[in-house]
Protein backbone atom coordinates (compact mmCIF):
# COMPACT_ATOMS: atom_id res chain seq x y z
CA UNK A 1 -77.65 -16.77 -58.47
CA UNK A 2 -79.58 -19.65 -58.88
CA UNK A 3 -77.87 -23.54 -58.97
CA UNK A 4 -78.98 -24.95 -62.63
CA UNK A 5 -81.40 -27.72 -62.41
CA UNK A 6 -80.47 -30.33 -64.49
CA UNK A 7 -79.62 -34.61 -64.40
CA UNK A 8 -77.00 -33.87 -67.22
CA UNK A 9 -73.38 -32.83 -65.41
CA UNK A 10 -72.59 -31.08 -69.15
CA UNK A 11 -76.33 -29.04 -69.33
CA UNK A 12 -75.82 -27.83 -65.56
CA UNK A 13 -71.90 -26.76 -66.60
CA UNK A 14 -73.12 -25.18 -69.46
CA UNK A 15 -76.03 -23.03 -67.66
CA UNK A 16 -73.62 -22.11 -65.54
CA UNK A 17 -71.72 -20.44 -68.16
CA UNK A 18 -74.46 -19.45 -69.61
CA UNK A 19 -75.46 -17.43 -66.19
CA UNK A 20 -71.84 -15.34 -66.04
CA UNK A 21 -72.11 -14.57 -69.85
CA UNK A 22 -75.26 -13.30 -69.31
CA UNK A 23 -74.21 -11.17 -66.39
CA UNK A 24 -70.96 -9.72 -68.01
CA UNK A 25 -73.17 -8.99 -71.11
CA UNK A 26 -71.13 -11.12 -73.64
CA UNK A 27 -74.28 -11.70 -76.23
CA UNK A 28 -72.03 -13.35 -78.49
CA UNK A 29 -70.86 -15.91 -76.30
CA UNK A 30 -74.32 -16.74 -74.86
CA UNK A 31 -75.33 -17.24 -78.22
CA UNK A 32 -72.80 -19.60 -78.25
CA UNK A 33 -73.45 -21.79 -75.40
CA UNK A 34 -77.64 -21.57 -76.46
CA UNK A 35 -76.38 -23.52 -79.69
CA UNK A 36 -74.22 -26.14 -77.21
CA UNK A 37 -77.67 -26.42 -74.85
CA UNK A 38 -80.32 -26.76 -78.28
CA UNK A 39 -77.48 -29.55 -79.61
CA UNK A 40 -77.99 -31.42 -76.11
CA UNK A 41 -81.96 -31.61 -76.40
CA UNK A 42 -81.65 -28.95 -73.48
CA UNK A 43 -83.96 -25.25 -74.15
CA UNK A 44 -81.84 -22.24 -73.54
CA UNK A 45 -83.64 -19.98 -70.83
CA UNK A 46 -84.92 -16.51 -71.53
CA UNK A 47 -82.55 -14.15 -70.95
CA UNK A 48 -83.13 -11.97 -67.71
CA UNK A 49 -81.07 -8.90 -67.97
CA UNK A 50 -81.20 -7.22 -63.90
CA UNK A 51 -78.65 -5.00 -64.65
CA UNK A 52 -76.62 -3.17 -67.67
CA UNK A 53 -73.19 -4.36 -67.72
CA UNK A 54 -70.43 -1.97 -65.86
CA UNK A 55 -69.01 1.09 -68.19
CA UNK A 56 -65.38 0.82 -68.30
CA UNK A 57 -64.72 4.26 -68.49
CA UNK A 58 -66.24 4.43 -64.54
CA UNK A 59 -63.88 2.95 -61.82
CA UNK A 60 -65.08 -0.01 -59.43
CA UNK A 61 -66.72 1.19 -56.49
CA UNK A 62 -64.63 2.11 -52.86
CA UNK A 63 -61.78 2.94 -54.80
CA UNK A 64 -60.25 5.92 -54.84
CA UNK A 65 -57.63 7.65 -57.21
CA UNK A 66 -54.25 7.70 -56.66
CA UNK A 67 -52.88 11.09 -55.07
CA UNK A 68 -49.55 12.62 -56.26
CA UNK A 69 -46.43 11.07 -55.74
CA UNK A 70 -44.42 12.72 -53.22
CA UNK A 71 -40.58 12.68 -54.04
């Protein structure tokens, strides 16, 4: 990821934000800060979705499930 460009410290902390929103999926919440950058003068970036966000139903990678628990 990218460091923000931007003279304003609030702008850069808010693309920032913006950036992990974007990557966790939370639409709601980058609609959110988008409304924070447009009442700053700033222009929100296009969004550029690499990847879907994670299922939740499919564990993280290199882990394994537990085995049975041996008395």
């Amino acid at each position: 990821m990218s460091e923000p460009q931007s003279e304003d410290p609030m702008v850069a902390a808010l693309l920032r934000e913006r950036a992990g929103y974007v990557a966790r999926g939370m639409d709601d919440r980058v609609a959110q800060v988008d409304e924070q950058l447009r009442l700053r003068g700033a222009e929100p970036p296009a969004d550029d979705k690499t990847q879907a966000p994670a299922s939740r139903s499919t564990p993280p990678k290199g882990r394994r499930a537990r085995g049975p628990e041996q008395a």
